[in-house]
PDB file of N, CA and C in Angstrom:
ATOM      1  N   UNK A   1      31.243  57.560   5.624  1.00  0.00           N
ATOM      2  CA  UNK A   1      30.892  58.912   6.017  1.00  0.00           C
ATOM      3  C   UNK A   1      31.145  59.044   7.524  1.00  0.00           C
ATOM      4  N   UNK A   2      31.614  60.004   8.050  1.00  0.00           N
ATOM      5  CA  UNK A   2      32.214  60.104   9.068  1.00  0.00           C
ATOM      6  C   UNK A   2      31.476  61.289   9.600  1.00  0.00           C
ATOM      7  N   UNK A   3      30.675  61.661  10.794  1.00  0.00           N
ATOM      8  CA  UNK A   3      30.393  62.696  11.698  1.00  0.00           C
ATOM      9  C   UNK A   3      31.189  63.207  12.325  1.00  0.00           C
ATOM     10  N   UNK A   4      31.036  64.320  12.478  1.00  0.00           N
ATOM     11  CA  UNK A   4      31.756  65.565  13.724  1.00  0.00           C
ATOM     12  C   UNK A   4      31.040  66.627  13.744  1.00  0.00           C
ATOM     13  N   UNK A   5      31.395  67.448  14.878  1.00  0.00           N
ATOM     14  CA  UNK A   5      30.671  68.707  15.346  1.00  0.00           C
ATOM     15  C   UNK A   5      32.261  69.641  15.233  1.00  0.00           C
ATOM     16  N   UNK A   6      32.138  70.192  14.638  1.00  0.00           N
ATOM     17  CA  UNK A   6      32.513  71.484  14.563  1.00  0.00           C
ATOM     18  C   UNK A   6      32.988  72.872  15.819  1.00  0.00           C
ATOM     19  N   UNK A   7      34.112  72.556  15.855  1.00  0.00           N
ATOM     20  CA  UNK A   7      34.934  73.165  17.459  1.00  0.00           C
ATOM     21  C   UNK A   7      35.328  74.928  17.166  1.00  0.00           C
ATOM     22  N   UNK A   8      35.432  75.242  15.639  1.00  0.00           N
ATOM     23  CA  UNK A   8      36.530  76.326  15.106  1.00  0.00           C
ATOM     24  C   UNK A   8      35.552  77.800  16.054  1.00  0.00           C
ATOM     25  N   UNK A   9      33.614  77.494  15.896  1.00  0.00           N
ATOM     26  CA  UNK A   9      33.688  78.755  16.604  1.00  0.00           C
ATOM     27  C   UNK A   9      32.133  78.041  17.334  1.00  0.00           C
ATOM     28  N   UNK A  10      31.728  78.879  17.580  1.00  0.00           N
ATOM     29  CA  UNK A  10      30.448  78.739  18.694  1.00  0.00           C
ATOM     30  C   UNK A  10      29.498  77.959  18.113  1.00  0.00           C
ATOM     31  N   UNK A  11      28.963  78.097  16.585  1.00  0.00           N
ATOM     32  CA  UNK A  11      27.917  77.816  15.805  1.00  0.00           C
ATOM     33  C   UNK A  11      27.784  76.342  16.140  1.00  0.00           C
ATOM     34  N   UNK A  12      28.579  75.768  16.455  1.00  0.00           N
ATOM     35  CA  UNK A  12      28.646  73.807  16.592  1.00  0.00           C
ATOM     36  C   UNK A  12      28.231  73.359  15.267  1.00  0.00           C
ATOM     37  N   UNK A  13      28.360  73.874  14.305  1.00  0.00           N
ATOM     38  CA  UNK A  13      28.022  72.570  13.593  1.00  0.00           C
ATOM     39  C   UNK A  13      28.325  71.184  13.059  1.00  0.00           C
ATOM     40  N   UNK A  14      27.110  70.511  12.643  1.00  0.00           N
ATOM     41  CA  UNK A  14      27.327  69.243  12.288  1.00  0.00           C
ATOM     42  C   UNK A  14      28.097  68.682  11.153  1.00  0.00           C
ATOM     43  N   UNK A  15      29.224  68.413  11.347  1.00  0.00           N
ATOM     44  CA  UNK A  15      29.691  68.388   9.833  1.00  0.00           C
ATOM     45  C   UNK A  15      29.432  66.601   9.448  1.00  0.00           C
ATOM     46  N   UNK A  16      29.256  66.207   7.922  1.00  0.00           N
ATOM     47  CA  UNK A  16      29.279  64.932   7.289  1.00  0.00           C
ATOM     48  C   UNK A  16      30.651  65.343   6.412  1.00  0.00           C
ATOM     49  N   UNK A  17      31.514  63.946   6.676  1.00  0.00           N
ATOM     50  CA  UNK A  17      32.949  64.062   5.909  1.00  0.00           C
ATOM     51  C   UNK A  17      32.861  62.481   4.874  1.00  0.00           C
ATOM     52  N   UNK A  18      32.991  63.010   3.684  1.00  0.00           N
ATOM     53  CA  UNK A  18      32.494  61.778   2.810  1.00  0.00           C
ATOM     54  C   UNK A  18      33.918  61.393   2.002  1.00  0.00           C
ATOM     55  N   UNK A  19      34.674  60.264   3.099  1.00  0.00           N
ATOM     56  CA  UNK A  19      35.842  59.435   2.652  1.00  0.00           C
ATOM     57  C   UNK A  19      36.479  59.398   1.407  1.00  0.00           C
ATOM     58  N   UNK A  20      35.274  58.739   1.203  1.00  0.00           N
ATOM     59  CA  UNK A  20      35.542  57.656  -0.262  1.00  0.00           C
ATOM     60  C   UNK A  20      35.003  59.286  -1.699  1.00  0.00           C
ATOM     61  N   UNK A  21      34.543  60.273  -1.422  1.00  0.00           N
ATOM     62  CA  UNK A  21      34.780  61.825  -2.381  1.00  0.00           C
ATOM     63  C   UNK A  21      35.409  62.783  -1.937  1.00  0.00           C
ATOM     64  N   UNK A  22      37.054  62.406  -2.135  1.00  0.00           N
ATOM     65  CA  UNK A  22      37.583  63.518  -1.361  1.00  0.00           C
ATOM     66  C   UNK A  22      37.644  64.132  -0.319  1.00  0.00           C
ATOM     67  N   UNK A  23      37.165  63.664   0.371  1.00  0.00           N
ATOM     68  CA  UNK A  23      37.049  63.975   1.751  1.00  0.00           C
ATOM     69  C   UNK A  23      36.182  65.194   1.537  1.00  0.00           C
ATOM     70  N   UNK A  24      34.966  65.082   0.770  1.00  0.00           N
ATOM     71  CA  UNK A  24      33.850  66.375   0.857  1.00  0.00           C
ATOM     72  C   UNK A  24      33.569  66.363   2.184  1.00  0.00           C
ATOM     73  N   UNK A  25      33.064  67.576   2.662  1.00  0.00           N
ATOM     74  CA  UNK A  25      32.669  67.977   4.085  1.00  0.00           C
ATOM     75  C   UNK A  25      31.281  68.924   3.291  1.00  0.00           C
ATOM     76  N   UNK A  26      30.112  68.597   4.118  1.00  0.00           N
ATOM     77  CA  UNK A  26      28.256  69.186   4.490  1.00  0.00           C
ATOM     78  C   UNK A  26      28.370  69.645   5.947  1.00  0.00           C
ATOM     79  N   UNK A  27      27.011  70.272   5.869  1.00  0.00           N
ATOM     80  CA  UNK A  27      26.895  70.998   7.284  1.00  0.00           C
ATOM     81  C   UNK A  27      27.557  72.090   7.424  1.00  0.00           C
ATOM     82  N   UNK A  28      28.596  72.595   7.180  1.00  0.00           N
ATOM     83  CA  UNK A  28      29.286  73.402   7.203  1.00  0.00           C
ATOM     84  C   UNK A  28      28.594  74.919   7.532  1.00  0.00           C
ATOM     85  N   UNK A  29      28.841  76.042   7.975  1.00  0.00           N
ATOM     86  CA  UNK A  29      28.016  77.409   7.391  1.00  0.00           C
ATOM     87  C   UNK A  29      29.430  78.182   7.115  1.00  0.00           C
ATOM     88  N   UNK A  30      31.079  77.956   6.966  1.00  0.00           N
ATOM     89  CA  UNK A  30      31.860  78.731   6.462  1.00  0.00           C
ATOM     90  C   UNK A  30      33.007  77.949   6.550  1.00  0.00           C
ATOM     91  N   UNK A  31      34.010  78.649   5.721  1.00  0.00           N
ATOM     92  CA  UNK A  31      35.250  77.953   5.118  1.00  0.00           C
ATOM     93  C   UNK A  31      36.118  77.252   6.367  1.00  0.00           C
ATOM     94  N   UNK A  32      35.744  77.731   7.007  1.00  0.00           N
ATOM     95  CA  UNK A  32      36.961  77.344   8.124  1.00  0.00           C
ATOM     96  C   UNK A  32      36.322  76.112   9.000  1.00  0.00           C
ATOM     97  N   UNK A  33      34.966  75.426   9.081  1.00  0.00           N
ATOM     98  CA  UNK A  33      34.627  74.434   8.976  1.00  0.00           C
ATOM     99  C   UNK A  33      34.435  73.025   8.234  1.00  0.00           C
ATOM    100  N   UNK A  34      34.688  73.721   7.059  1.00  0.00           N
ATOM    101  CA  UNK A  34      35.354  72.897   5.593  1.00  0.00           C
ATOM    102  C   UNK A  34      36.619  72.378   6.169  1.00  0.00           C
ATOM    103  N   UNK A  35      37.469  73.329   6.390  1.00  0.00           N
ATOM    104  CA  UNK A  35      38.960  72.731   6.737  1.00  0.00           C
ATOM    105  C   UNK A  35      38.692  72.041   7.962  1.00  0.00           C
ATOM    106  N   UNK A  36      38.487  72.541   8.950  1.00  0.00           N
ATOM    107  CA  UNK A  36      37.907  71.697   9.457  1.00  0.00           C
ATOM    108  C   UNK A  36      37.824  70.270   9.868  1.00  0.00           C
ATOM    109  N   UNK A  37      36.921  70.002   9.358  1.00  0.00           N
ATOM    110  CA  UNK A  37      36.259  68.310   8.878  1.00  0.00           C
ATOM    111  C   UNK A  37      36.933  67.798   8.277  1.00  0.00           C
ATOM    112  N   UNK A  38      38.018  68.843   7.333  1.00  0.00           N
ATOM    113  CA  UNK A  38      38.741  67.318   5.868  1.00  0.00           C
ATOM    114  C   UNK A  38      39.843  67.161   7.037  1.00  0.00           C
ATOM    115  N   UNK A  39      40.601  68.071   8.073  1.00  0.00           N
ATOM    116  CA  UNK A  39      41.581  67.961   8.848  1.00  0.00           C
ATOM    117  C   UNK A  39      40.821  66.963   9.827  1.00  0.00           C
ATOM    118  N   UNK A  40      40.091  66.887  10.228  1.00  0.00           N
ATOM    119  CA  UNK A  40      39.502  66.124  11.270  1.00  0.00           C
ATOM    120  C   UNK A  40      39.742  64.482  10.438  1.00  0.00           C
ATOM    121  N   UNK A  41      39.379  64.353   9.657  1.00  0.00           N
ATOM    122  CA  UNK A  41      39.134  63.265   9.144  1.00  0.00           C
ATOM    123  C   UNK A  41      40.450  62.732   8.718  1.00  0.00           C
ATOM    124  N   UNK A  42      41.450  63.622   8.061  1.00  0.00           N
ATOM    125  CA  UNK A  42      42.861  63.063   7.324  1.00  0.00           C
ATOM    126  C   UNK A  42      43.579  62.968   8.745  1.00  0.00           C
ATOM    127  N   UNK A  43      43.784  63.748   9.467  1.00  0.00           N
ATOM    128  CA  UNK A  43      44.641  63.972  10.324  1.00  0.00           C
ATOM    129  C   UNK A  43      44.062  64.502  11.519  1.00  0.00           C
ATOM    130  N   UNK A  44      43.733  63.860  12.584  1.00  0.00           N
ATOM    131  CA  UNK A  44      43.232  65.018  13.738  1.00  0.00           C
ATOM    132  C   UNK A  44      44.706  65.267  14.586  1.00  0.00           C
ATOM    133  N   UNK A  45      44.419  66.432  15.198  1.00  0.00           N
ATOM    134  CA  UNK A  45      45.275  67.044  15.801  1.00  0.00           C
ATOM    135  C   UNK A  45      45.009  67.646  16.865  1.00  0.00           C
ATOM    136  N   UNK A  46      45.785  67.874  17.744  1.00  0.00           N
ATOM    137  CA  UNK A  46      44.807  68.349  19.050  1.00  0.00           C
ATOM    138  C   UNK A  46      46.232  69.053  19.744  1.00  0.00           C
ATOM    139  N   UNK A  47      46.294  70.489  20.558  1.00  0.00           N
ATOM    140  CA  UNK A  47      46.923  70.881  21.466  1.00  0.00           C
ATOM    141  C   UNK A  47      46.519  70.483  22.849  1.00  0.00           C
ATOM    142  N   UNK A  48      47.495  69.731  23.156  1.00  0.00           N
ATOM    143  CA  UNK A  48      47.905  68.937  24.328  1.00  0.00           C
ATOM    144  C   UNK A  48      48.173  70.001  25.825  1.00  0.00           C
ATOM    145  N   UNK A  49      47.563  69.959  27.130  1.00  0.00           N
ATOM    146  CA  UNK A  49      47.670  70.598  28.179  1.00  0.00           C
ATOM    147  C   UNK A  49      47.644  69.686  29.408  1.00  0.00           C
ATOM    148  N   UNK A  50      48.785  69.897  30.403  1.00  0.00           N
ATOM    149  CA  UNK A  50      48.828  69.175  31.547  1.00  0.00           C
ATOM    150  C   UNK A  50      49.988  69.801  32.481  1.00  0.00           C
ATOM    151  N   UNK A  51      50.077  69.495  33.100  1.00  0.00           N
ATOM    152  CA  UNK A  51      51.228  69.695  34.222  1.00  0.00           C
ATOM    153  C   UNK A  51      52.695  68.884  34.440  1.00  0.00           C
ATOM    154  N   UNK A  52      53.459  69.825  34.992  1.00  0.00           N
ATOM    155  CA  UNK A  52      54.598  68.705  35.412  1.00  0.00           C
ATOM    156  C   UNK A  52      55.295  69.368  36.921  1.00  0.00           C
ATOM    157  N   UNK A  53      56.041  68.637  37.610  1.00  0.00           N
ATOM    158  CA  UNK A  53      56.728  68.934  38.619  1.00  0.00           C
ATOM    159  C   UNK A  53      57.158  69.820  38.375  1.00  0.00           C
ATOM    160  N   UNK A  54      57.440  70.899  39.829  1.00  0.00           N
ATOM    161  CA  UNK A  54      58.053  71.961  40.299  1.00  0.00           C
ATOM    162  C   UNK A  54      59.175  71.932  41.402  1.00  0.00           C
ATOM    163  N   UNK A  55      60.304  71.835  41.366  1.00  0.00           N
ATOM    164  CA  UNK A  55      60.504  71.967  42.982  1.00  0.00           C
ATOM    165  C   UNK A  55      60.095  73.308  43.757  1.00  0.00           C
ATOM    166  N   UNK A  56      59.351  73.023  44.486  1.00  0.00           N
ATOM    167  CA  UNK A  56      58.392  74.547  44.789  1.00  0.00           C
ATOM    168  C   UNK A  56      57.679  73.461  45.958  1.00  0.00           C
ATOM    169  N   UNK A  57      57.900  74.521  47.118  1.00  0.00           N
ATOM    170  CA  UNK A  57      56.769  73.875  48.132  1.00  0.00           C
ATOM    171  C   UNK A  57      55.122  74.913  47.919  1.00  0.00           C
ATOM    172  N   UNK A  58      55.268  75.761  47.386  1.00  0.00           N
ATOM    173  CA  UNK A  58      54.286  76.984  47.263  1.00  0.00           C
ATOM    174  C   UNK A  58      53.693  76.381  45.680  1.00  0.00           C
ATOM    175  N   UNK A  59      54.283  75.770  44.973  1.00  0.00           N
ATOM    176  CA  UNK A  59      53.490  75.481  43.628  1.00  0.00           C
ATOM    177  C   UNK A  59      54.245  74.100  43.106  1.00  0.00           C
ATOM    178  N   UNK A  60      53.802  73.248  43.869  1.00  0.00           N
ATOM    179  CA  UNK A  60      54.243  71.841  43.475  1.00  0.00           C
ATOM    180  C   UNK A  60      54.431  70.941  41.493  1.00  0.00           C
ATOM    181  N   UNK A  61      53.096  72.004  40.999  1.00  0.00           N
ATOM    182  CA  UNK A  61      52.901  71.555  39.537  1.00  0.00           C
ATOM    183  C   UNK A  61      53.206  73.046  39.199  1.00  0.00           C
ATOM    184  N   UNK A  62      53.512  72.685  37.564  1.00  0.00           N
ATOM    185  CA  UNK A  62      53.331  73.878  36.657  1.00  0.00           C
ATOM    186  C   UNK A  62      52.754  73.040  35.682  1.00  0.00           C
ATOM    187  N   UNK A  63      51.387  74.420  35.031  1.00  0.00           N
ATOM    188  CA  UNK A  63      50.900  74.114  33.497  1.00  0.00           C
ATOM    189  C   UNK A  63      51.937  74.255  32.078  1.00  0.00           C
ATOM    190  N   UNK A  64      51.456  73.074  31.730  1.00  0.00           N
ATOM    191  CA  UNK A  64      52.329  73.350  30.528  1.00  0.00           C
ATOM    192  C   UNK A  64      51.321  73.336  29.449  1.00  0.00           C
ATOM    193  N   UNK A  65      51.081  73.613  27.469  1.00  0.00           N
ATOM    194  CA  UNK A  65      50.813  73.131  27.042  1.00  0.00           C
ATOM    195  C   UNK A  65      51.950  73.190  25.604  1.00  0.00           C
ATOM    196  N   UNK A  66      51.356  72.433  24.346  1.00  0.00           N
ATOM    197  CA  UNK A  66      51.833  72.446  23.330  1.00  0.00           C
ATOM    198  C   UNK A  66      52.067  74.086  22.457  1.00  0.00           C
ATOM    199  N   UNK A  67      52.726  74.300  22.006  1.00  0.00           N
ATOM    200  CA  UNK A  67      52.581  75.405  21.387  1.00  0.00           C
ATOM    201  C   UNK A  67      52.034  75.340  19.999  1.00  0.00           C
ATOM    202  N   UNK A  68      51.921  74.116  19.269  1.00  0.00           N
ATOM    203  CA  UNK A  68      51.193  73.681  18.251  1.00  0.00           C
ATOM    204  C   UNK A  68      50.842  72.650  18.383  1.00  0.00           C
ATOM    205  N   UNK A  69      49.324  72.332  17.569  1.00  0.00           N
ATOM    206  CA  UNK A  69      48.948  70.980  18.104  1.00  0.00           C
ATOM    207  C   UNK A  69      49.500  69.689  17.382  1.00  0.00           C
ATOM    208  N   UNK A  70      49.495  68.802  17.570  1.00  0.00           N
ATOM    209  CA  UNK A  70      50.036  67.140  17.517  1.00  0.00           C
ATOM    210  C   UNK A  70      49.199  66.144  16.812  1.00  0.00           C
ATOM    211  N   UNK A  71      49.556  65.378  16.319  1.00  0.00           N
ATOM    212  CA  UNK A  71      48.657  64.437  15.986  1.00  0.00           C
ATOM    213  C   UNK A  71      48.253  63.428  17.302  1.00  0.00           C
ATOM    214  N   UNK A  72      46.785  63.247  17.315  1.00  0.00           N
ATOM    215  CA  UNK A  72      46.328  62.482  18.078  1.00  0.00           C
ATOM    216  C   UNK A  72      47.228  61.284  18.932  1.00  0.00           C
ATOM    217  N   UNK A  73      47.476  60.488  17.799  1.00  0.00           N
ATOM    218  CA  UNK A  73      48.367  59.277  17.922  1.00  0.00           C
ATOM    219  C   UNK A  73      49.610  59.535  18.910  1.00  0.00           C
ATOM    220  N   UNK A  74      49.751  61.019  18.929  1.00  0.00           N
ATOM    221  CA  UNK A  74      51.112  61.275  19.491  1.00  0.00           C
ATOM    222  C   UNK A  74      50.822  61.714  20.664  1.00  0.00           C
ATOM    223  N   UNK A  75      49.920  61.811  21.085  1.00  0.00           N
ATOM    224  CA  UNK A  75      49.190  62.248  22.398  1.00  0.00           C
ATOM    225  C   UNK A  75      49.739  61.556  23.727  1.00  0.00           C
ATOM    226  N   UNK A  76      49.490  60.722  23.602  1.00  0.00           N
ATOM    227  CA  UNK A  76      50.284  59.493  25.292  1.00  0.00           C
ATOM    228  C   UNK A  76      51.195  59.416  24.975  1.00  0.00           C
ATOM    229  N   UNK A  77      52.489  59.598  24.086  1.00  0.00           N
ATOM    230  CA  UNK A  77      53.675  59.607  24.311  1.00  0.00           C
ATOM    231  C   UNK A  77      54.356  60.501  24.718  1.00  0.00           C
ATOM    232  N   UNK A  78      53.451  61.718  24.110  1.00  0.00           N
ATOM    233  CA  UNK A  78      54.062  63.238  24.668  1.00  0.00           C
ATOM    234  C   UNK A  78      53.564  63.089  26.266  1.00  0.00           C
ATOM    235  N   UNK A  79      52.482  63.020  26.653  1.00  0.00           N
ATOM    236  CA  UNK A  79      52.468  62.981  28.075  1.00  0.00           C
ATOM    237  C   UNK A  79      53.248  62.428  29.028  1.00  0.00           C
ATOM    238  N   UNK A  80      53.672  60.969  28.255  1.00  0.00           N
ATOM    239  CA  UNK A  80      54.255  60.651  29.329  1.00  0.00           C
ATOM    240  C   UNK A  80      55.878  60.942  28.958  1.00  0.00           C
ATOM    241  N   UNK A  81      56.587  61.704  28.426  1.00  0.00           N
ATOM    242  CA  UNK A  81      57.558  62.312  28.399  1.00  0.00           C
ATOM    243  C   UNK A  81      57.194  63.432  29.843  1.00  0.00           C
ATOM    244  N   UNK A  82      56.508  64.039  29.702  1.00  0.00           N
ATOM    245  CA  UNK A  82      56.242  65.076  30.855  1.00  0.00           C
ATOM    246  C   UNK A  82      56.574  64.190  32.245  1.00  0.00           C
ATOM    247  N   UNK A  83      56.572  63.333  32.308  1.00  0.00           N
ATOM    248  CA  UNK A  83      56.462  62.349  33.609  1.00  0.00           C
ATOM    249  C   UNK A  83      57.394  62.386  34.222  1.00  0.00           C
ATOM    250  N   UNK A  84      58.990  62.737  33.535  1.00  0.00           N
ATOM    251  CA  UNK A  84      60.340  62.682  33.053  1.00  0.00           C
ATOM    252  C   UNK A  84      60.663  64.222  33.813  1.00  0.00           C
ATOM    253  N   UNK A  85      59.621  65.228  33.904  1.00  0.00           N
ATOM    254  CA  UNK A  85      60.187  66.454  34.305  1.00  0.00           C
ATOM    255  C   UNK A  85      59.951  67.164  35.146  1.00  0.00           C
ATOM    256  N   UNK A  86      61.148  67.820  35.981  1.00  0.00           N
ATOM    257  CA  UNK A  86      61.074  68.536  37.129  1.00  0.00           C
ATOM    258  C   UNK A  86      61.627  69.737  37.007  1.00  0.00           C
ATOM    259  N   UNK A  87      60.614  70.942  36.915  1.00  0.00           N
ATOM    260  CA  UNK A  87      61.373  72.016  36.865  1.00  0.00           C
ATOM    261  C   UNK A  87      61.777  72.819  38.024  1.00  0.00           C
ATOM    262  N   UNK A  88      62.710  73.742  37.660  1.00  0.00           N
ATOM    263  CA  UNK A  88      63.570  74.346  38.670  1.00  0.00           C
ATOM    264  C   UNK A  88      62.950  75.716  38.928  1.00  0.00           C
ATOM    265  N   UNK A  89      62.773  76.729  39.629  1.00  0.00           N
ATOM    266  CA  UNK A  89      62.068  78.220  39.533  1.00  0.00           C
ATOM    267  C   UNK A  89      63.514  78.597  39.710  1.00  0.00           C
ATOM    268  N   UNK A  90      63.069  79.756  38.945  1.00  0.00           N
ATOM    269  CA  UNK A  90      62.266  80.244  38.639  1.00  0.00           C
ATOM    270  C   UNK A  90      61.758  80.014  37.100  1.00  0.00           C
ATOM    271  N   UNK A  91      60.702  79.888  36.746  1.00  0.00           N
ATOM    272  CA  UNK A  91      60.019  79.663  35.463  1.00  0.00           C
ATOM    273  C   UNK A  91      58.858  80.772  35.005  1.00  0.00           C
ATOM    274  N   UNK A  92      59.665  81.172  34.328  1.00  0.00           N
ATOM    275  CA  UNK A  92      58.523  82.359  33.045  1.00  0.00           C
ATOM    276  C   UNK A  92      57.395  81.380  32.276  1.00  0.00           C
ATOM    277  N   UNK A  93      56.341  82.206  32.050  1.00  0.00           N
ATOM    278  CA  UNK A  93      55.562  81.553  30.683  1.00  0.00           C
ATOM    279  C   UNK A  93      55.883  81.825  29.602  1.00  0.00           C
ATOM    280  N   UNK A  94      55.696  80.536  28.547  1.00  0.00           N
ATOM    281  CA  UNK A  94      56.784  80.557  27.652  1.00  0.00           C
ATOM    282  C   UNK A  94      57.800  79.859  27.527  1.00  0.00           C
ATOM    283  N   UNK A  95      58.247  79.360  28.925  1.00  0.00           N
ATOM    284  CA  UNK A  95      59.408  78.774  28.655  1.00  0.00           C
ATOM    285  C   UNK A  95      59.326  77.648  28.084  1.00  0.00           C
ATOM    286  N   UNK A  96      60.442  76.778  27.505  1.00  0.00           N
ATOM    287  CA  UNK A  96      60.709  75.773  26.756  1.00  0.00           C
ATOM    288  C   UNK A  96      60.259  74.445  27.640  1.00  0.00           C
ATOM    289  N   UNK A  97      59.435  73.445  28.186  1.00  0.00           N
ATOM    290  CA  UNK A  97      59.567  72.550  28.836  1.00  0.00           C
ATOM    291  C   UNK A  97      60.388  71.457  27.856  1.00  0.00           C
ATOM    292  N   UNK A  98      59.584  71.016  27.058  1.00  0.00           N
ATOM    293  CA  UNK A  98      60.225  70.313  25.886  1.00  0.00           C
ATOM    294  C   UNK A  98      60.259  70.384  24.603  1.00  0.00           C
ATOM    295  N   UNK A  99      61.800  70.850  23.991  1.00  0.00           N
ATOM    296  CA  UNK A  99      62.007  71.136  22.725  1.00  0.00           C
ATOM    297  C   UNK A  99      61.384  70.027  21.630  1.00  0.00           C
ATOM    298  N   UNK A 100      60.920  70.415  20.726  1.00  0.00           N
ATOM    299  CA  UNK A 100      60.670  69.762  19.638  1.00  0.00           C
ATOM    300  C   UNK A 100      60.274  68.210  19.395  1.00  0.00           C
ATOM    301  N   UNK A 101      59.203  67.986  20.313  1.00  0.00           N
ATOM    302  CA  UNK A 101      58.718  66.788  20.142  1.00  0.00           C
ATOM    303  C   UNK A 101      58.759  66.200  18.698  1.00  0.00           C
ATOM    304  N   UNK A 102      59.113  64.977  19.244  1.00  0.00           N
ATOM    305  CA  UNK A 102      59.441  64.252  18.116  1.00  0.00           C
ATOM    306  C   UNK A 102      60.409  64.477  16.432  1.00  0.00           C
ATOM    307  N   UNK A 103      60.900  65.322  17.256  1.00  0.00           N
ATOM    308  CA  UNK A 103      61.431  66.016  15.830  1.00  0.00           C
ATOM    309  C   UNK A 103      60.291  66.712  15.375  1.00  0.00           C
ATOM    310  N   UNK A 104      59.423  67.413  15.636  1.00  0.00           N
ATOM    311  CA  UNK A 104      58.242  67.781  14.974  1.00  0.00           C
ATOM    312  C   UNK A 104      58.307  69.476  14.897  1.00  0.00           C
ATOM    313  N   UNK A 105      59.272  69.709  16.062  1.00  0.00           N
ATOM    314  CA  UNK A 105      59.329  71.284  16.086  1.00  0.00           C
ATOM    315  C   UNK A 105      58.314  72.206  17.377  1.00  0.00           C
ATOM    316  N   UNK A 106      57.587  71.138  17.644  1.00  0.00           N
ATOM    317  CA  UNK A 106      56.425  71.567  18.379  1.00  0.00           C
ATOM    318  C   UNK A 106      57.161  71.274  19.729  1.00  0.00           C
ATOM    319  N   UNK A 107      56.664  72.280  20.837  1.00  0.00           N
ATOM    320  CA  UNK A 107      57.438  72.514  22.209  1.00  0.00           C
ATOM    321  C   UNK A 107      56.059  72.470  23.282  1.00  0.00           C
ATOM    322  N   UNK A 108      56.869  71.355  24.240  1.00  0.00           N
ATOM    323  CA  UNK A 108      55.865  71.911  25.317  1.00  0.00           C
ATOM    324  C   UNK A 108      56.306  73.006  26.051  1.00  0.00           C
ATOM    325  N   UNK A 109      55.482  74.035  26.169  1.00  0.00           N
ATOM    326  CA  UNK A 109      56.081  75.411  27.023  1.00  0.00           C
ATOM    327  C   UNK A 109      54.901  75.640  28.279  1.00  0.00           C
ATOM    328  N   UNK A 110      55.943  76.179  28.921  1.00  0.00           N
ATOM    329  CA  UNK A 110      54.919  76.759  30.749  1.00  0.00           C
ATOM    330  C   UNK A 110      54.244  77.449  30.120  1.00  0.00           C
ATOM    331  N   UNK A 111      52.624  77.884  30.719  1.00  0.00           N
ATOM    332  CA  UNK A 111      51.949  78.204  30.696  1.00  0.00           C
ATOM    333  C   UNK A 111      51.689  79.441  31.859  1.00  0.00           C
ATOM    334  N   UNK A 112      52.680  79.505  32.756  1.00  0.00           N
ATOM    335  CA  UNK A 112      52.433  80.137  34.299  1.00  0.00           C
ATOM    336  C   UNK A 112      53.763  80.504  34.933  1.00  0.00           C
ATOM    337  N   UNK A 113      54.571  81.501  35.000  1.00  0.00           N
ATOM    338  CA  UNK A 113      55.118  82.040  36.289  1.00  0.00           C
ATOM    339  C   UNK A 113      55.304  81.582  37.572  1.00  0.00           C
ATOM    340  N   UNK A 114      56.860  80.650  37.935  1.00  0.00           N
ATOM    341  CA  UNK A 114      56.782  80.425  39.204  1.00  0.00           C
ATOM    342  C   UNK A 114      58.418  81.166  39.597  1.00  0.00           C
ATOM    343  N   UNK A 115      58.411  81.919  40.713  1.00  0.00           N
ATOM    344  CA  UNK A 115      59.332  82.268  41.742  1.00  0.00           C
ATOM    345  C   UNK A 115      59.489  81.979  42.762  1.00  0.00           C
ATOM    346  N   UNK A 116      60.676  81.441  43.124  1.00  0.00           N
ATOM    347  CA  UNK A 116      60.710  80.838  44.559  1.00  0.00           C
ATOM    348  C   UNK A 116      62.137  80.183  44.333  1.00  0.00           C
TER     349      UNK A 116
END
């Protein structure tokens, strides 16, 4: 049986995720905490946020994040791909930092507007 608290809205709840029956999920107070917990438990996933170089003396970093989230596991590899990049301005939000991690389809994109 596996614990978690519940991120989807304010309520926090406590969820119990029971392995070995299907991955039943308790605690719950609505459906989208159900999913939830069985996702927490089969697969966690998380949207990834950090920065990377600018050449910019006025904005040295830009935010980037995932545009969909990742599996955990894939977390420090995607970062340190970012390590790898220096962007040029001008940069829209939105833009593409890195196409399709891992073959996965998922992009790190700017988060912020730089001109210069």
């Amino acid at each position: 049986m596996k614990e978690y608290i519940c991120v989807v809205c304010p309520r926090g709840c406590h969820l119990s995720v029971d392995e070995e029956n299907d991955y039943a999920v308790s605690g719950n107070s609505c459906l989208r905490g159900e999913a939830y917990g069985r996702g927490e438990a089969k697969h966690p996933t998380r949207i990834v946020t950090s920065t990377v170089r600018v050449r910019s003396a006025v904005h040295p970093r830009c935010p980037v994040k995932t545009d969909k989230p990742i599996g955990k596991e894939d977390m420090g590899e995607a970062i340190r791909l970012l390590d790898e990049v220096e962007l040029i301005p001008p940069v829209r939000r939105g833009d593409i930092v890195i196409a399709s991690l891992f073959g996965s389809g998922t992009n790190f994109i700017s988060t912020r507007d730089i001109d210069e």
